[in-house]
Each structure stands twice: as C-alpha cells, then as structure tokens.
Protein backbone atom coordinates (compact mmCIF):
# COMPACT_ATOMS: atom_id res chain seq x y z
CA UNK A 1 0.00 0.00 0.00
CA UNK A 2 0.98 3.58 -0.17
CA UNK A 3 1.71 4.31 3.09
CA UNK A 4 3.94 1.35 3.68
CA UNK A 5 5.98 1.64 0.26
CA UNK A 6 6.93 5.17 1.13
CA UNK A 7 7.62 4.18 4.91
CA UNK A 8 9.82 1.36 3.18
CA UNK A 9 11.33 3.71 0.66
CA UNK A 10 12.47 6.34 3.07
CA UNK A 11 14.01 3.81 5.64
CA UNK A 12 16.35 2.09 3.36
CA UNK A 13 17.10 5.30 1.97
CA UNK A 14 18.06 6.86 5.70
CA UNK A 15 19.84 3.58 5.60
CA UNK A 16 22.31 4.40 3.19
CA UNK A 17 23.35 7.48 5.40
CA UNK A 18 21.49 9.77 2.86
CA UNK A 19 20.96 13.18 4.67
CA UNK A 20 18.34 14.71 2.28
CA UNK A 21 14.45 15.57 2.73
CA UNK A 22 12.38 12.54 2.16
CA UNK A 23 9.11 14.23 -0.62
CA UNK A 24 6.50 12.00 -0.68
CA UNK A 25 3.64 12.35 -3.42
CA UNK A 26 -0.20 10.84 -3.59
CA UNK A 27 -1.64 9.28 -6.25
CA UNK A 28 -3.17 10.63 -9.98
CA UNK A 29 0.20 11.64 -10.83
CA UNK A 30 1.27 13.04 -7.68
CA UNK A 31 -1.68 15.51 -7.58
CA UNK A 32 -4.14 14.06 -4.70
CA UNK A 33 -2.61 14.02 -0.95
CA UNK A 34 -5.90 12.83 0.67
CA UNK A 35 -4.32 9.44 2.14
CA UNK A 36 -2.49 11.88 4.18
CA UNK A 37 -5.12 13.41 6.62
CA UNK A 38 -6.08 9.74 7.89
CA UNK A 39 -2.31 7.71 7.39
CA UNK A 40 0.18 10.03 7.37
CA UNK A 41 3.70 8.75 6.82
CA UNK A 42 5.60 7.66 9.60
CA UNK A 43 8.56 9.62 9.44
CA UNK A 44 10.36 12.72 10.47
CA UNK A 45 11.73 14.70 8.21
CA UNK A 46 9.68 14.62 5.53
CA UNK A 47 7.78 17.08 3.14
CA UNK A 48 4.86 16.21 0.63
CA UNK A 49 4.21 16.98 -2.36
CA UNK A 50 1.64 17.62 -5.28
CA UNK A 51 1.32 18.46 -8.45
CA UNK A 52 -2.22 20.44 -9.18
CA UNK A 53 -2.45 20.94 -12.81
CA UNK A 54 -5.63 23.16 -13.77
CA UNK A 55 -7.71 20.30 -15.19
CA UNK A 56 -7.19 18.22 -12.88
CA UNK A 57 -10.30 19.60 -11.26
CA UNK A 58 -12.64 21.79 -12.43
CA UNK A 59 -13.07 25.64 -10.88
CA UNK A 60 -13.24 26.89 -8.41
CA UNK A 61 -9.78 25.82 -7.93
CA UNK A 62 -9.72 26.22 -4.35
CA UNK A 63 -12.00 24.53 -2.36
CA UNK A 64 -10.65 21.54 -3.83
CA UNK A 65 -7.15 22.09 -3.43
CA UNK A 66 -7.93 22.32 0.23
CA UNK A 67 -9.84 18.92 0.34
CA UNK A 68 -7.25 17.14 -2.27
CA UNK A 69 -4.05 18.42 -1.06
CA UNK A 70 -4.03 22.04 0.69
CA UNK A 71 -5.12 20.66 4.28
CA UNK A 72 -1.60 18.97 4.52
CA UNK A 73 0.22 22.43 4.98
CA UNK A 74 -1.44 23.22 8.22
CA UNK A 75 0.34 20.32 9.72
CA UNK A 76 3.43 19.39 7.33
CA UNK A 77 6.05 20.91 4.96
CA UNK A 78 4.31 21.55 1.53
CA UNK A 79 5.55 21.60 -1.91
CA UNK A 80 4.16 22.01 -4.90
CA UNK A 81 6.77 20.60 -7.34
CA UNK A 82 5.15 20.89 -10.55
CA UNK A 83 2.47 23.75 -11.03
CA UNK A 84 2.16 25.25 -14.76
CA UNK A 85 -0.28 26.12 -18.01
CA UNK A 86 -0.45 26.33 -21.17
CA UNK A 87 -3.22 27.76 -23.92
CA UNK A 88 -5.42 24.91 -25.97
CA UNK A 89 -3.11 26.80 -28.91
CA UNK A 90 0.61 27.21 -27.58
CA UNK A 91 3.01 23.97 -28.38
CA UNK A 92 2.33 21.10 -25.93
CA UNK A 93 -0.97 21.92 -25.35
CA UNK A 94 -2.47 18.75 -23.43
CA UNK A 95 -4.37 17.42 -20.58
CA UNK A 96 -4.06 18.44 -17.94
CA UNK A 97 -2.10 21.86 -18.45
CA UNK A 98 -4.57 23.37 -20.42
CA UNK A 99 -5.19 26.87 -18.97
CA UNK A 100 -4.77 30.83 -18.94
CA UNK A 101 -3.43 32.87 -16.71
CA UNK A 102 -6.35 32.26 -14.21
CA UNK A 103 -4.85 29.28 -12.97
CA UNK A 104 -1.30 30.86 -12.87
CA UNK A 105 -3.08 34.25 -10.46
CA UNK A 106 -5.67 31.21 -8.28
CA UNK A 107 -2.50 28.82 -7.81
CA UNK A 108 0.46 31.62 -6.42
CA UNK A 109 -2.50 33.51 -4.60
CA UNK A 110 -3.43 29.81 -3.11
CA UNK A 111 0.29 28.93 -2.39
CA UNK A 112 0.80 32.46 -0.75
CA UNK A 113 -2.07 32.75 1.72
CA UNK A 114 -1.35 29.17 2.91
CA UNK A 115 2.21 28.92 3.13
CA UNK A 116 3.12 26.35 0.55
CA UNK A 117 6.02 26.65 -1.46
CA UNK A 118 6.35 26.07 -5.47
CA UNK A 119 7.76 25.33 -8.65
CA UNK A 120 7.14 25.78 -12.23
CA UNK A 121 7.34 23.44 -14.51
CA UNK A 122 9.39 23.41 -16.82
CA UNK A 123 12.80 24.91 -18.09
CA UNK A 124 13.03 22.92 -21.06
CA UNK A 125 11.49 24.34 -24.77
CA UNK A 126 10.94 20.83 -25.92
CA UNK A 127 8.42 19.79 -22.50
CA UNK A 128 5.44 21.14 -21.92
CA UNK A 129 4.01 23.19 -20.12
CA UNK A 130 7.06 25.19 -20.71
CA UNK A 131 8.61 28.45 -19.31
CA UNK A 132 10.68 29.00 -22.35
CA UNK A 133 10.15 28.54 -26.14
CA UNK A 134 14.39 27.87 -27.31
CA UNK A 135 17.35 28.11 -25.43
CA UNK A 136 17.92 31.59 -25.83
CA UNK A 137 15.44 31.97 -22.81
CA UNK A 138 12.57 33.64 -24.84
CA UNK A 139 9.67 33.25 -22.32
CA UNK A 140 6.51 31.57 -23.30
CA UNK A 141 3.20 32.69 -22.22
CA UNK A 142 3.34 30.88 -18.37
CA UNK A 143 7.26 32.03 -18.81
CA UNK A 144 6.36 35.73 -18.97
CA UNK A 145 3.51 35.74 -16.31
CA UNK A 146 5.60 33.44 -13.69
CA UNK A 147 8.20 35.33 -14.19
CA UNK A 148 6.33 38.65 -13.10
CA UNK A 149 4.87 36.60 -10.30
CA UNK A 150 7.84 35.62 -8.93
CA UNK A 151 9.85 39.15 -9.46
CA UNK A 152 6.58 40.33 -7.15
CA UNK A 153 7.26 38.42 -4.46
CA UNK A 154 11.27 39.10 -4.27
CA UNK A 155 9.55 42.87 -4.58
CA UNK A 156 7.25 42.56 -1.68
C-alpha cells in the first residue's frame, strides 16, 4: 500500500546514510494528498508533495485544493513541485495543463495565503508546459507571467 511503500522507501534510503528531505507524493500523478489526513507517513523529516495541474479539477480551484491536497500544509512541509499552463493553442498543449493565466493568479495567490512553497514546470522548450520557447530563454506565455509573479514576491 501507499503508506507502507513510502515508509519502506524512506528507511532504506536513511539507511544508506542519505541526509536529504524525504518528498512524498499521492496518487493521480502526484496531484491528490488525501491518504495523508487519515495515514500520514511515519517519518520525520519529511515534506509532501503535489502536483495540481488546472484540469485536474474543475473551478473553483480552491475549495478543492484544500480537500485534495491544501489541508496537509497546516500540519506538514508543503511543496508544490510541478504547477504550470499552457493555452489549448501554444506547443504542448495537453491534458491536464490546459489553462490561462487564471490558474497561474488562483495557484500563487493559493500557495501564498497558505504557506506552501512552489515550482514551475518546466525549463526545457521541448516539455510542456514550458517556461521557455528555445534556449535563448525567450519566455513563453506561463514564462512571462511566472516570471512577473515571482519578481513580485522578491519585490514585496
């Protein structure tokens, strides 16, 4: 079961004399954290993690993000290590990325009022949904607004 893989997982990896954080996922491709709030994982040390692609529920976002994944931040370390969009249009369009920059202002706002830390996927012009369109750094559409996201915050 999940619980006892992870468990598993972790100890042989503390085993090995391996200092770094543990991040454990849920299930649906690391998006839903539920099994958490009745079997969390026993270990110390250890963050969780999701990644909450706009379709992967329907709006409004945030009530669900709360019942899926958000409720483990009041009690445990909280990343979100894959958040991103793209347009039905732009290159790599597919489920479940497809967005606008809705998603990208309900997911920072989301991460920001509850404490939970995040990154965007991805720095690569050949996966999608990227930040860049070639490797001379041009920003695509989620690259230009996550960028002005994240050069609000550093303003704040």
């Amino acid at each position: 079961d999940w619980k006892a893989m992870n468990e598993e997982m972790i100890t042989i990896i503390r085993a090995h004399g391996c200092k770094a954080i543990p991040l454990v996922a849920g299930f649906n491709w690391a998006y839903d954290l539920t099994p958490v709030a009745t079997a969390p994982i026993n270990a110390e040390g250890i963050g969780y993690v999701s990644h909450p692609y706009p379709q992967k529920r329907p709006k409004p976002w945030e009530p669900k993000w709360t019942e899926d994944w958000g409720f483990a931040a009041k009690k445990y370390p909280l990343m979100l290590t894959e958040i991103g969009f793209c347009g039905p249009d732009d290159r790599g369009a597919h489920i479940p990325v497809i967005s606008d920059e809705s998603y990208g202002e309900a997911i920072t706002k989301y991460c920001n009022e509850n404490g939970i830390s995040y990154s965007v996927w991805v720095f690569d012009p050949q996966w999608s949904p990227m930040l860049i369109s070639d490797w001379n750094f041009t920003p695509t559409r989620q690259g230009r607004f996550f960028k002005q996201a994240l050069l609000k915050e550093v303003r704040q």
